[in-house]
C-alpha atoms as a PDB file:
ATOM      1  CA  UNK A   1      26.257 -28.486  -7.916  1.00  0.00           C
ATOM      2  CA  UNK A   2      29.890 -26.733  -8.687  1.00  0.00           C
ATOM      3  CA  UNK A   3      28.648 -24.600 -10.502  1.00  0.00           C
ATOM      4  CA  UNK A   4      25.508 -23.178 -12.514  1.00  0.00           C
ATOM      5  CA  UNK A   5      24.387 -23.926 -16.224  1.00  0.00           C
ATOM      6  CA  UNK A   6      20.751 -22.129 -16.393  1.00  0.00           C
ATOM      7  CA  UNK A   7      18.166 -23.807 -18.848  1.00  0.00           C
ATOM      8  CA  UNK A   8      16.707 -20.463 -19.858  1.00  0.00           C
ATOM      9  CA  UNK A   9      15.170 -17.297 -19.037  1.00  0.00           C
ATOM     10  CA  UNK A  10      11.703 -16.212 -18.860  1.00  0.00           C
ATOM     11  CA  UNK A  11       9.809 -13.028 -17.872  1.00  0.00           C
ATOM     12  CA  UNK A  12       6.837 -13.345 -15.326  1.00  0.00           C
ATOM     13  CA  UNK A  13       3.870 -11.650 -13.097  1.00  0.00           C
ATOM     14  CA  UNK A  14       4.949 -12.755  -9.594  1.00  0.00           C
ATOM     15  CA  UNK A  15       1.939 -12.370  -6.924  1.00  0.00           C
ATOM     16  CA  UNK A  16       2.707 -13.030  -3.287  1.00  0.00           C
ATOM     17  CA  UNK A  17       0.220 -12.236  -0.382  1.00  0.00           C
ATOM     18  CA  UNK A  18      -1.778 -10.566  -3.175  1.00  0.00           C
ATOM     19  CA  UNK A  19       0.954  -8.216  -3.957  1.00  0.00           C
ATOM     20  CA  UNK A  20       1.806  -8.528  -7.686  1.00  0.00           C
ATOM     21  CA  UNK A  21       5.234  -7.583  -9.691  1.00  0.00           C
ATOM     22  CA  UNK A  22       5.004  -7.832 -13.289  1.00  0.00           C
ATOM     23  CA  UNK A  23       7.459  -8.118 -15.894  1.00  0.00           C
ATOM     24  CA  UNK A  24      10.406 -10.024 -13.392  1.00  0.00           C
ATOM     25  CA  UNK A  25      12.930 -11.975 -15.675  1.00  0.00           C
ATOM     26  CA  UNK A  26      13.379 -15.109 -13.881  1.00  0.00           C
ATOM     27  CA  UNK A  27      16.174 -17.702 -14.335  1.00  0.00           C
ATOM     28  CA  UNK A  28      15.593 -21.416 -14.845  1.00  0.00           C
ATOM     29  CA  UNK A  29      17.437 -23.854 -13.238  1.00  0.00           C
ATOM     30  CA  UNK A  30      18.031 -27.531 -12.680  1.00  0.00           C
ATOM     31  CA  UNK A  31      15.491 -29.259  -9.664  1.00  0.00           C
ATOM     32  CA  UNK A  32      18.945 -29.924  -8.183  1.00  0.00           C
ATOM     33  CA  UNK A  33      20.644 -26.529  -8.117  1.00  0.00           C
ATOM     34  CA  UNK A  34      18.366 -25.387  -5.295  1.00  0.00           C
ATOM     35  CA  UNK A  35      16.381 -26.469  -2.376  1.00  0.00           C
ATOM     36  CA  UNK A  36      13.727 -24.621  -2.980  1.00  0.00           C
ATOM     37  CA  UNK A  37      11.098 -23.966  -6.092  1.00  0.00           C
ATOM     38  CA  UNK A  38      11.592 -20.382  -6.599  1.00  0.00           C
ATOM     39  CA  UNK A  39      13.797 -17.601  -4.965  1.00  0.00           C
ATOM     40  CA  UNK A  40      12.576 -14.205  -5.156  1.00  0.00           C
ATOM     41  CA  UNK A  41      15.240 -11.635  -4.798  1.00  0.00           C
ATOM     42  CA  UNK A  42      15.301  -7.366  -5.052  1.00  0.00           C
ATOM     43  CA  UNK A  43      14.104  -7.602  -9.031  1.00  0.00           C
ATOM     44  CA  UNK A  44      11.000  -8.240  -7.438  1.00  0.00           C
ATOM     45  CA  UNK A  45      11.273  -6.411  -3.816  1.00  0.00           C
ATOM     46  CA  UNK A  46      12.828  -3.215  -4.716  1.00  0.00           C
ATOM     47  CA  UNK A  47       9.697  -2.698  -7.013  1.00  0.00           C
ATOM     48  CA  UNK A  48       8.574   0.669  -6.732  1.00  0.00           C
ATOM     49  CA  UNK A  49       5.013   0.363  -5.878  1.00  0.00           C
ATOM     50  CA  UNK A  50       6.135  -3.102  -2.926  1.00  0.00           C
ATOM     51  CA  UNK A  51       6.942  -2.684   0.899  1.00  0.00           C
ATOM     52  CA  UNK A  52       7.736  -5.166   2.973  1.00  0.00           C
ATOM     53  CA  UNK A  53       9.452  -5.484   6.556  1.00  0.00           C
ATOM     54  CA  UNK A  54      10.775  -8.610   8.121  1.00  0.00           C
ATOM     55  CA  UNK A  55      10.428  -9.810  12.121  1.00  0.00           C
ATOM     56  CA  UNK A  56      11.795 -12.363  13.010  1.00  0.00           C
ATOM     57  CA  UNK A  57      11.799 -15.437  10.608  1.00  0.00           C
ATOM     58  CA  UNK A  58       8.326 -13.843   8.372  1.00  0.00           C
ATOM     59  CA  UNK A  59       8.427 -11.241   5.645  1.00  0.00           C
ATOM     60  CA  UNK A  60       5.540  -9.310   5.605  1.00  0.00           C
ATOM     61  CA  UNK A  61       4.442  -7.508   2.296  1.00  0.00           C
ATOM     62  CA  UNK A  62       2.150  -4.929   0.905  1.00  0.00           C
ATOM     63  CA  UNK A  63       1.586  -2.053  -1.428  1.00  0.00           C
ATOM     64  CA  UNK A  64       3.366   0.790  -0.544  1.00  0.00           C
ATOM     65  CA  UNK A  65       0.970   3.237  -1.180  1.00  0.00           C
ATOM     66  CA  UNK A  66      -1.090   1.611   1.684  1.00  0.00           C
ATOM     67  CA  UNK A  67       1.747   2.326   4.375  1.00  0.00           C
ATOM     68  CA  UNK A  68       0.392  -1.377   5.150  1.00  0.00           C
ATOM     69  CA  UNK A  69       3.100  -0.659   8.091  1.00  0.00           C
ATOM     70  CA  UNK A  70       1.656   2.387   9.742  1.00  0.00           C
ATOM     71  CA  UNK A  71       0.121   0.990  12.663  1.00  0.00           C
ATOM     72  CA  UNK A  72       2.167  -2.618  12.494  1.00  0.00           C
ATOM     73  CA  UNK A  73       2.575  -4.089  15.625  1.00  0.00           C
ATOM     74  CA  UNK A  74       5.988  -5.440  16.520  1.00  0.00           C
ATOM     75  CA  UNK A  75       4.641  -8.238  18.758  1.00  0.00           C
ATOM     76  CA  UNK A  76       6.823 -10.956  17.281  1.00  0.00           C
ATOM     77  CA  UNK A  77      10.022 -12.537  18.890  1.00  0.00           C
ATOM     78  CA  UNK A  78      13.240 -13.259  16.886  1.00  0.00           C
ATOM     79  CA  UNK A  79      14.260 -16.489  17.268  1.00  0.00           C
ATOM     80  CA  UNK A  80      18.277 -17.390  16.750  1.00  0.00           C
ATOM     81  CA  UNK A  81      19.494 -20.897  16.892  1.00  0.00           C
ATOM     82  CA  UNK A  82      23.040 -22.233  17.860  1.00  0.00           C
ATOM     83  CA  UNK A  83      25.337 -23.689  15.221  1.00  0.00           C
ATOM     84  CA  UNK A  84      27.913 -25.525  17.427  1.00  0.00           C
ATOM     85  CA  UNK A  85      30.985 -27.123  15.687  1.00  0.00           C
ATOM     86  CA  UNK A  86      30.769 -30.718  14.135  1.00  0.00           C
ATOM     87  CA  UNK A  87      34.256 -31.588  15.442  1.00  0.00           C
ATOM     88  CA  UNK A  88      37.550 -29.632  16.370  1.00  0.00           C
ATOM     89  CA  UNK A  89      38.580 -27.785  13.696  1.00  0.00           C
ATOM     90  CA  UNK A  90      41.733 -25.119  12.570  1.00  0.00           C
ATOM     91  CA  UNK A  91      40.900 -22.323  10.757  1.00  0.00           C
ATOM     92  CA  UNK A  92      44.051 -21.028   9.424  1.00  0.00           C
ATOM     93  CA  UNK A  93      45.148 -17.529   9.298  1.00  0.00           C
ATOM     94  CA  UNK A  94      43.963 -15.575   5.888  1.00  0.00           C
ATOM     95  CA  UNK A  95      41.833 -17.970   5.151  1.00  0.00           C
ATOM     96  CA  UNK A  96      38.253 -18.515   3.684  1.00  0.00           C
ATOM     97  CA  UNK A  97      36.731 -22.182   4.528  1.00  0.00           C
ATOM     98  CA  UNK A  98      34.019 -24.219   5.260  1.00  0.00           C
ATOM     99  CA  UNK A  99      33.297 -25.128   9.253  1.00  0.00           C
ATOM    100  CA  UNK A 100      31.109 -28.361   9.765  1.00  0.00           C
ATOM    101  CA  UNK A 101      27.980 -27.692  12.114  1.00  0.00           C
ATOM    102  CA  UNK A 102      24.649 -28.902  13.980  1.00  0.00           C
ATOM    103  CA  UNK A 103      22.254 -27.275  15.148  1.00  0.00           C
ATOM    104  CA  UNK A 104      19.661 -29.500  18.218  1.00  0.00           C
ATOM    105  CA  UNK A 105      16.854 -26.754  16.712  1.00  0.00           C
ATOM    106  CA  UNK A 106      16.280 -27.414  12.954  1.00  0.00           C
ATOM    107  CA  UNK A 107      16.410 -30.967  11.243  1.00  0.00           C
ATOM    108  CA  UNK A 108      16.153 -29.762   8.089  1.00  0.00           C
ATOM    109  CA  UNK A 109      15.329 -26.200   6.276  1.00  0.00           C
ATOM    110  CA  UNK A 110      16.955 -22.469   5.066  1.00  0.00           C
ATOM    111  CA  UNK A 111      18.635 -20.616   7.824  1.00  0.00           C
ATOM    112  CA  UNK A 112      19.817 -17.231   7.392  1.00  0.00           C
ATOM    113  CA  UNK A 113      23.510 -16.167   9.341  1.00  0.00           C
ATOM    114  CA  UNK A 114      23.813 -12.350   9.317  1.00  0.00           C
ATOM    115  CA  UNK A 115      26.530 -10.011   9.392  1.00  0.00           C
ATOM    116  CA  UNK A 116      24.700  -6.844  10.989  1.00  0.00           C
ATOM    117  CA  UNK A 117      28.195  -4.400  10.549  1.00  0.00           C
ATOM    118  CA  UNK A 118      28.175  -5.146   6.873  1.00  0.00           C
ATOM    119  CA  UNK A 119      24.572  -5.798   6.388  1.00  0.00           C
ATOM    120  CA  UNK A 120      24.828  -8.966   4.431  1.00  0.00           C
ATOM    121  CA  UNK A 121      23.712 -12.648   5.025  1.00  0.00           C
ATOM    122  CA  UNK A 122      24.299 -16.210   3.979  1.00  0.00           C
ATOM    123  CA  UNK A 123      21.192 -18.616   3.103  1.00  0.00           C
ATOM    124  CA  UNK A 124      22.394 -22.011   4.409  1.00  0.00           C
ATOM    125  CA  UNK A 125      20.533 -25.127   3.841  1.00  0.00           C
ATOM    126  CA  UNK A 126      20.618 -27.776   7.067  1.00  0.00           C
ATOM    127  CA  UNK A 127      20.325 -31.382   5.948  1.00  0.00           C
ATOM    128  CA  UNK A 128      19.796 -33.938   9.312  1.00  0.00           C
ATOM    129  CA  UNK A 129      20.525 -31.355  11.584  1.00  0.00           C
ATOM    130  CA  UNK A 130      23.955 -30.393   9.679  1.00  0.00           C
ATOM    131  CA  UNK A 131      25.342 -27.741   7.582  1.00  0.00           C
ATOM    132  CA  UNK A 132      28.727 -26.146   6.353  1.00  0.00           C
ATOM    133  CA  UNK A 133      29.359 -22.240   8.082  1.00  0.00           C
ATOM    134  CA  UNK A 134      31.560 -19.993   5.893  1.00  0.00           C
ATOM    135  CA  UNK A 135      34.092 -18.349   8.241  1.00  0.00           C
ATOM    136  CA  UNK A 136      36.582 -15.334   7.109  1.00  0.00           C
ATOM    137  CA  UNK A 137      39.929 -15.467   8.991  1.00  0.00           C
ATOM    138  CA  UNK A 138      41.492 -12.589   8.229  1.00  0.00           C
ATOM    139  CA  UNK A 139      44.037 -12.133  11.135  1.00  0.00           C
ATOM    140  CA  UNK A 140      47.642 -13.383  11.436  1.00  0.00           C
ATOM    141  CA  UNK A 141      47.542 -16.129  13.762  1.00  0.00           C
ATOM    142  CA  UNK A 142      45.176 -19.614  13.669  1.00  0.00           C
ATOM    143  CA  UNK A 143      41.769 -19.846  15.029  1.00  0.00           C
ATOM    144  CA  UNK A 144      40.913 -22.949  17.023  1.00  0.00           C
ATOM    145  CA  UNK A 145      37.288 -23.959  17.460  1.00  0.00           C
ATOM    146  CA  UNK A 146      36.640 -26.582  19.903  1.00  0.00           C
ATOM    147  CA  UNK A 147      33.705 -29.365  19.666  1.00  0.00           C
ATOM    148  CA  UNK A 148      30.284 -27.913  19.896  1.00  0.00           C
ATOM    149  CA  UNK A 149      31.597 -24.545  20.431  1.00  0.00           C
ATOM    150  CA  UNK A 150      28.968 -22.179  19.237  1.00  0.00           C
ATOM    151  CA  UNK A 151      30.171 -21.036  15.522  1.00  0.00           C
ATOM    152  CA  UNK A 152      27.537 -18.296  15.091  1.00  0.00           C
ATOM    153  CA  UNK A 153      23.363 -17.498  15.371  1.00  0.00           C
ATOM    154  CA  UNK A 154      20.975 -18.061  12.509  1.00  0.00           C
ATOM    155  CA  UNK A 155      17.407 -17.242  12.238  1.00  0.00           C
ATOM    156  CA  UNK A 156      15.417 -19.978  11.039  1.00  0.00           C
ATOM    157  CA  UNK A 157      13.708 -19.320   7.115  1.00  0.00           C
ATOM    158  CA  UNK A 158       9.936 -20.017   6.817  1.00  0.00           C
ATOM    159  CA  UNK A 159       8.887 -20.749   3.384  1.00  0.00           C
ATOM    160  CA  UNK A 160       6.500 -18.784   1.824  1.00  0.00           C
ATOM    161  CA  UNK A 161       3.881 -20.682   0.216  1.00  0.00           C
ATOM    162  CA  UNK A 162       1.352 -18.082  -1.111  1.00  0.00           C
ATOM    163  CA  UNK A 163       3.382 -17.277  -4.591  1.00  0.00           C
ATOM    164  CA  UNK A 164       1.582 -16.849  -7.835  1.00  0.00           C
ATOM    165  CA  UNK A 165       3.844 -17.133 -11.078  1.00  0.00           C
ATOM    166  CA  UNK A 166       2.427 -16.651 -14.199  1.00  0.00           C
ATOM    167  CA  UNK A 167       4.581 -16.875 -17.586  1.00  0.00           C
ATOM    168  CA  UNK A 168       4.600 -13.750 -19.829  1.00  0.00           C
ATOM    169  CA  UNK A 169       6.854 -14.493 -22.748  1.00  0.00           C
ATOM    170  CA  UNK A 170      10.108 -16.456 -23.055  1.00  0.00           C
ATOM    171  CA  UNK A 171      13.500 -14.546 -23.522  1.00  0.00           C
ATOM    172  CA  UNK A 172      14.477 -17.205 -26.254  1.00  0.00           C
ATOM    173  CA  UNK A 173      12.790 -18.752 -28.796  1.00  0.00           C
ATOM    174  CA  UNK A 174      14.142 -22.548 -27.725  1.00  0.00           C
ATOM    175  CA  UNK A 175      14.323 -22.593 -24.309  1.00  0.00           C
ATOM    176  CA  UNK A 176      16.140 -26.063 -24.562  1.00  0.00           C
ATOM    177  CA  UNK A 177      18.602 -24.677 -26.664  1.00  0.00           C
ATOM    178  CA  UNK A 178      19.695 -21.889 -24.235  1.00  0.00           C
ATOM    179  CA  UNK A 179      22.464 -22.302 -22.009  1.00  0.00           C
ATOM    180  CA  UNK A 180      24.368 -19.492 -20.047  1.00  0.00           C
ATOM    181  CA  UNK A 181      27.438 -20.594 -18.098  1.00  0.00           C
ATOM    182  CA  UNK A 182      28.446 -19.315 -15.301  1.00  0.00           C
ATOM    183  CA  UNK A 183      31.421 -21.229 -13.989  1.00  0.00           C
ATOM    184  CA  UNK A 184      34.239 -19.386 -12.379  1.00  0.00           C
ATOM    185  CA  UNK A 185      37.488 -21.362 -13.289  1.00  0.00           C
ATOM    186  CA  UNK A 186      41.203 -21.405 -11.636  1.00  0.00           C
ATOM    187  CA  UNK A 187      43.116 -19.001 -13.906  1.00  0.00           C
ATOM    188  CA  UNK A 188      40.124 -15.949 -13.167  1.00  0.00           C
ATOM    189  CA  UNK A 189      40.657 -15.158  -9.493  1.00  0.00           C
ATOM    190  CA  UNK A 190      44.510 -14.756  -7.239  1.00  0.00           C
ATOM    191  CA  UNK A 191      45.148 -17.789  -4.681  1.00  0.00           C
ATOM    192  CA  UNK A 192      48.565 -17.330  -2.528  1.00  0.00           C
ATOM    193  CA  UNK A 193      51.047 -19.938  -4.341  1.00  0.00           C
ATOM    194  CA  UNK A 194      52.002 -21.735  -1.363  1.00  0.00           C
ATOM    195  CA  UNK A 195      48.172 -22.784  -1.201  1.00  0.00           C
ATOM    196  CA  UNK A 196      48.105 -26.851  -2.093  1.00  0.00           C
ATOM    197  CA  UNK A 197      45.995 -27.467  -5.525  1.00  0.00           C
ATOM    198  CA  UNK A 198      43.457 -29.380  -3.696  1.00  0.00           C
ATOM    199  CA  UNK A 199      42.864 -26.291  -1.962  1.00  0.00           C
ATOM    200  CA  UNK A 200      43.031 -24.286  -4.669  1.00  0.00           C
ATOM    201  CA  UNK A 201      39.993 -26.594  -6.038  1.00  0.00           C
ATOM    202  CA  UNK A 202      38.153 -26.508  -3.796  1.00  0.00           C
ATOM    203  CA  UNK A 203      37.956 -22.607  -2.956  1.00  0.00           C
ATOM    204  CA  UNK A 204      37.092 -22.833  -7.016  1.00  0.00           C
ATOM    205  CA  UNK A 205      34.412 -25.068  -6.216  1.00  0.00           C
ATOM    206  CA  UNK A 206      33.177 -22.685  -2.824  1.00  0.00           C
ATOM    207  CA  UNK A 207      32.752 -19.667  -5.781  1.00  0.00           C
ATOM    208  CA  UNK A 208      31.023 -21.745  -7.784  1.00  0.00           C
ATOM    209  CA  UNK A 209      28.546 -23.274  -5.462  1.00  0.00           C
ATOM    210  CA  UNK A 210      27.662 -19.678  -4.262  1.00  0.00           C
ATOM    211  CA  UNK A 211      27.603 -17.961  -7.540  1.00  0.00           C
ATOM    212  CA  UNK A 212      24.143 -19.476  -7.771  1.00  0.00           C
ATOM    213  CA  UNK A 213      23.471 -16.575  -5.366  1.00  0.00           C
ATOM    214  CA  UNK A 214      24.514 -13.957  -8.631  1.00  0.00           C
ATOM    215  CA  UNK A 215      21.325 -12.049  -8.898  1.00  0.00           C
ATOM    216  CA  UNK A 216      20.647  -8.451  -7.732  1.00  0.00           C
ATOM    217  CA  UNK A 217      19.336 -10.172  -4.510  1.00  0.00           C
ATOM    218  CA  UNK A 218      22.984 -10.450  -3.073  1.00  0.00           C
ATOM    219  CA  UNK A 219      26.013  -8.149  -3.149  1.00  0.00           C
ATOM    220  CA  UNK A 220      29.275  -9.666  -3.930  1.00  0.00           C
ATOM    221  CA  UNK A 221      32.107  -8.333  -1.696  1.00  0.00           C
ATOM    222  CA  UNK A 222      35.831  -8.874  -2.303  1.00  0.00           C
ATOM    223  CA  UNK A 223      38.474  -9.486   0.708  1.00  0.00           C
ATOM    224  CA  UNK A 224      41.668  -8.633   0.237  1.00  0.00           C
ATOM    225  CA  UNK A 225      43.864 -11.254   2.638  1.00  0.00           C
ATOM    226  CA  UNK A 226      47.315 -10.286   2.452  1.00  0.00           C
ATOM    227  CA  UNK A 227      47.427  -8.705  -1.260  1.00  0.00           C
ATOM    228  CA  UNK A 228      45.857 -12.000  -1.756  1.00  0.00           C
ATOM    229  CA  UNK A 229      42.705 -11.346  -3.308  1.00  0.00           C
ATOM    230  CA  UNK A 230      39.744 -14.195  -2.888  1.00  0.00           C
END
């Protein structure tokens, strides 16, 4: 979807692994917007009273008052796949874009690429063994990627399937009737004028596809490419 037009907001008790946070305002969205029922973000981990640690591709949860962690043993290996370019591809100096990839690990599913020196990550979805990679060139000359040159490691995302939501009270009185819109458009963010428009659309579009990521579970950071601010 370009961009994000939520069908309401509700507050809810979420319970996972018998671990409960109550009170979590939760946006509604289209089937379509996402690939997966329900994403559960820092409203709901940075709780107080919740602790939770990840290895490998498994978050594991608990109350925090239990130091459920004390004696945890770390006998689990993290596993990184191989995203390997599509094609050859240009990535052009000061650029943001979109790099075409398989991966001969995952057919389809969530993957997670991380950027340990900024302590960030992207959520990608793989469709048949494809995905798109986000790469940042921020130096002055081109980068050249050859045929199944290896873009980047991901850690494959296991769903969680032990989630409990149950509805408190709706933030609007007709949740048909409310629509927030989120779209980013043209004229709101600085693109270098000897960028083509088709380019120009479809960094717009890039924003928009990832501002479905605009809760408190991701930080947005701004890169500033040659006074040219993305």
């Amino acid at each position: 979807m370009p961009a994000l037009t939520s069908m309401g907001r509700i507050t809810a008790d979420i319970e996972v692994d018998n671990v409960k946070g109550e009170g979590i305002s939760v946006y509604v969205v289209p089937d379509e917007a996402q690939p997966v029922d329900l994403i559960i973000g820092r409203t709901w981990l940075d709780l107080h009273h919740i602790a939770y640690i990840r290895i490998g591709n498994r978050v594991h949860i608990g109350y925090r008052e239990d130091e459920p962690f004390r004696n945890f043993p770390n006998d689990e290996n993290i596993s990184r796949i191989c995203l390997k370019a599509l094609e050859a591809t240009k990535l052009e100096k000061n650029t943001v874009d979109l790099v075409r990839s398989r991966s001969e690990s995952i057919e389809n599913g969530l993957i997670m690429i991380e950027n340990p020196s900024e302590d960030i990550g992207c959520l990608l979805e793989v469709k048949d063994g494809k995905t798109c990679v986000p790469l940042v060139n921020i130096g002055d000359k081109n980068i050249e990627f050859l045929k199944d040159q290896c873009l980047g490691r991901a850690e494959v995302i296991e769903l969680c399937s032990n989630v409990k939501v149950k509805e408190r009270m709706q933030s609007s009185n007709n949740l048909d009737n409310f629509k927030e819109k989120v779209t980013i458009i043209l004229g709101e963010i600085n693109i270098d004028s000897n960028f083509e428009n088709e380019r120009k659309q479809e960094l717009v579009q890039l924003l928009n596809e990832y501002r479905l990521l605009r809760t408190k579970y991701c930080r947005v950071r701004k890169h500033q490419l040659n006074k040219n601010e993305y």
